[in-house]
Protein backbone atom coordinates (compact mmCIF):
# COMPACT_ATOMS: atom_id res chain seq x y z
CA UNK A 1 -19.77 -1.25 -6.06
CA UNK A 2 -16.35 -2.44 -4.72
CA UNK A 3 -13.61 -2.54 -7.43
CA UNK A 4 -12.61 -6.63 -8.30
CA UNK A 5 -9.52 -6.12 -6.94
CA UNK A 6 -10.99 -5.00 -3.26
CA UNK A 7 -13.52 -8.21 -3.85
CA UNK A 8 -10.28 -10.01 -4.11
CA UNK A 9 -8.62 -8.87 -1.38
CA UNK A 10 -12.28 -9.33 0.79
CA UNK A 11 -12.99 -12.68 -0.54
CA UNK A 12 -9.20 -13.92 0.95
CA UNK A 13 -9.14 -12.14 4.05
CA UNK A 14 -12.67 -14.42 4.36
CA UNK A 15 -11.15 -17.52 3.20
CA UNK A 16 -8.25 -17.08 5.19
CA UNK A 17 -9.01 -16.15 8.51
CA UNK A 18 -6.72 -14.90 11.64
CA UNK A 19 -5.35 -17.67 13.44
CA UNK A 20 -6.94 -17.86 17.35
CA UNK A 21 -3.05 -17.19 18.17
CA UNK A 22 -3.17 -13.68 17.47
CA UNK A 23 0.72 -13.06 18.18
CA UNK A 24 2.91 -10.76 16.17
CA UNK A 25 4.62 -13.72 14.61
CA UNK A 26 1.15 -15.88 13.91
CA UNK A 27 -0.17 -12.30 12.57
CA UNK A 28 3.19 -11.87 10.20
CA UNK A 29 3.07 -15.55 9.09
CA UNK A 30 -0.57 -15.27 7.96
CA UNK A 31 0.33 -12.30 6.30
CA UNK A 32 3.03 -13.75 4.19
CA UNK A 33 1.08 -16.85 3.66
CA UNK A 34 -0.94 -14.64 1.57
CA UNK A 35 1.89 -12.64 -0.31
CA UNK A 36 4.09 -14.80 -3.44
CA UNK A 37 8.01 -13.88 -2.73
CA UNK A 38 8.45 -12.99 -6.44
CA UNK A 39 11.57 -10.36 -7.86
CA UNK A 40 11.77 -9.31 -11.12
CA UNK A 41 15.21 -10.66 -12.01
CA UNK A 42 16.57 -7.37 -13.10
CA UNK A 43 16.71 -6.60 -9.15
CA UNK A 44 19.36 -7.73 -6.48
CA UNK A 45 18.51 -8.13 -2.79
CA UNK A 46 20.90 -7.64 0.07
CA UNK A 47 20.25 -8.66 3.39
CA UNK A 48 21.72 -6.15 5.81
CA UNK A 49 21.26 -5.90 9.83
CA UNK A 50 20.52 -1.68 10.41
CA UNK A 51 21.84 -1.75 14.05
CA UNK A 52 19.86 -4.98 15.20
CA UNK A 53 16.94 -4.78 12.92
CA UNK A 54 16.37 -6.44 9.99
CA UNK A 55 16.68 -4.76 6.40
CA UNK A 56 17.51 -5.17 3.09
CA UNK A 57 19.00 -2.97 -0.38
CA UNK A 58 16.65 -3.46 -2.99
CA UNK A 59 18.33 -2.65 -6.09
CA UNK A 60 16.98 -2.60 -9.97
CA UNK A 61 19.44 -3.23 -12.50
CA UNK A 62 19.96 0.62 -13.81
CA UNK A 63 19.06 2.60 -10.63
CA UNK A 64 21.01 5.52 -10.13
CA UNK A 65 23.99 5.43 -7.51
CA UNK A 66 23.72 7.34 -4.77
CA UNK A 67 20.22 7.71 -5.05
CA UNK A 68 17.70 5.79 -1.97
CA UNK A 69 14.15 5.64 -0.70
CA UNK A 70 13.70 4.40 2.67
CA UNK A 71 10.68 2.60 2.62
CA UNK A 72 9.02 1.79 5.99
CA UNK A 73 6.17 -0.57 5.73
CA UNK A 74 3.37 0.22 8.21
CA UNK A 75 1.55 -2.44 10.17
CA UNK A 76 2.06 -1.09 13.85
CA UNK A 77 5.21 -4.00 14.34
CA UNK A 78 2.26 -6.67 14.17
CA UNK A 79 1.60 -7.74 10.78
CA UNK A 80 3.50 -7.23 7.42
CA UNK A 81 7.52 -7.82 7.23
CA UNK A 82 10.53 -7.76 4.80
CA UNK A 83 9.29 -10.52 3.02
CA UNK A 84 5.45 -9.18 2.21
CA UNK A 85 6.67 -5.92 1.04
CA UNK A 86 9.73 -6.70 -1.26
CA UNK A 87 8.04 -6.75 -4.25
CA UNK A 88 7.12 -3.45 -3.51
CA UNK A 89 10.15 -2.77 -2.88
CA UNK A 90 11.88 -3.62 -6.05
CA UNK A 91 9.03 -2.03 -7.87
CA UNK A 92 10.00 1.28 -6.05
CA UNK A 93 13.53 0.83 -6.97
């Protein structure tokens, strides 16, 4: 049997289905429809532009200078963003 949090995951992908646009951008605003923007406090965001593309420093209070992981989120450019994965992110950091 599925684990609760896979039922979870099934039961809103079912209650909240693709849009008939299927575009990159209605596929990435679906996406983060789904995903809360929430930080832990304790962690500072930086919008940067990495030669033309979007990015951003996630730092936790305490993490050690000079130190970074370059985390690449996958979803073939189609689906995901900045936005749905910083709360990764920062829990990386």
């Amino acid at each position: 049997m599925a684990s609760e949090q896979l039922q979870a995951i099934v039961g809103a992908l079912r209650a909240n289905p693709l849009p008939s646009d299927t575009s990159a951008p209605a596929l990435r605003a679906q996406m983060e429809s789904w995903v809360p923007d929430v930080v832990p406090d304790a962690v500072t965001v930086e919008t940067v532009d990495a030669n033309g593309v979007p990015a951003e420093w996630v730092r936790a209070d305490g993490a050690r200078a000079g130190t970074a992981v370059l985390y690449l989120h996958g979803g073939g450019y189609c689906i995901g963003s900045i936005r749905t994965h910083r709360a990764l992110a920062a829990r990386i950091s």
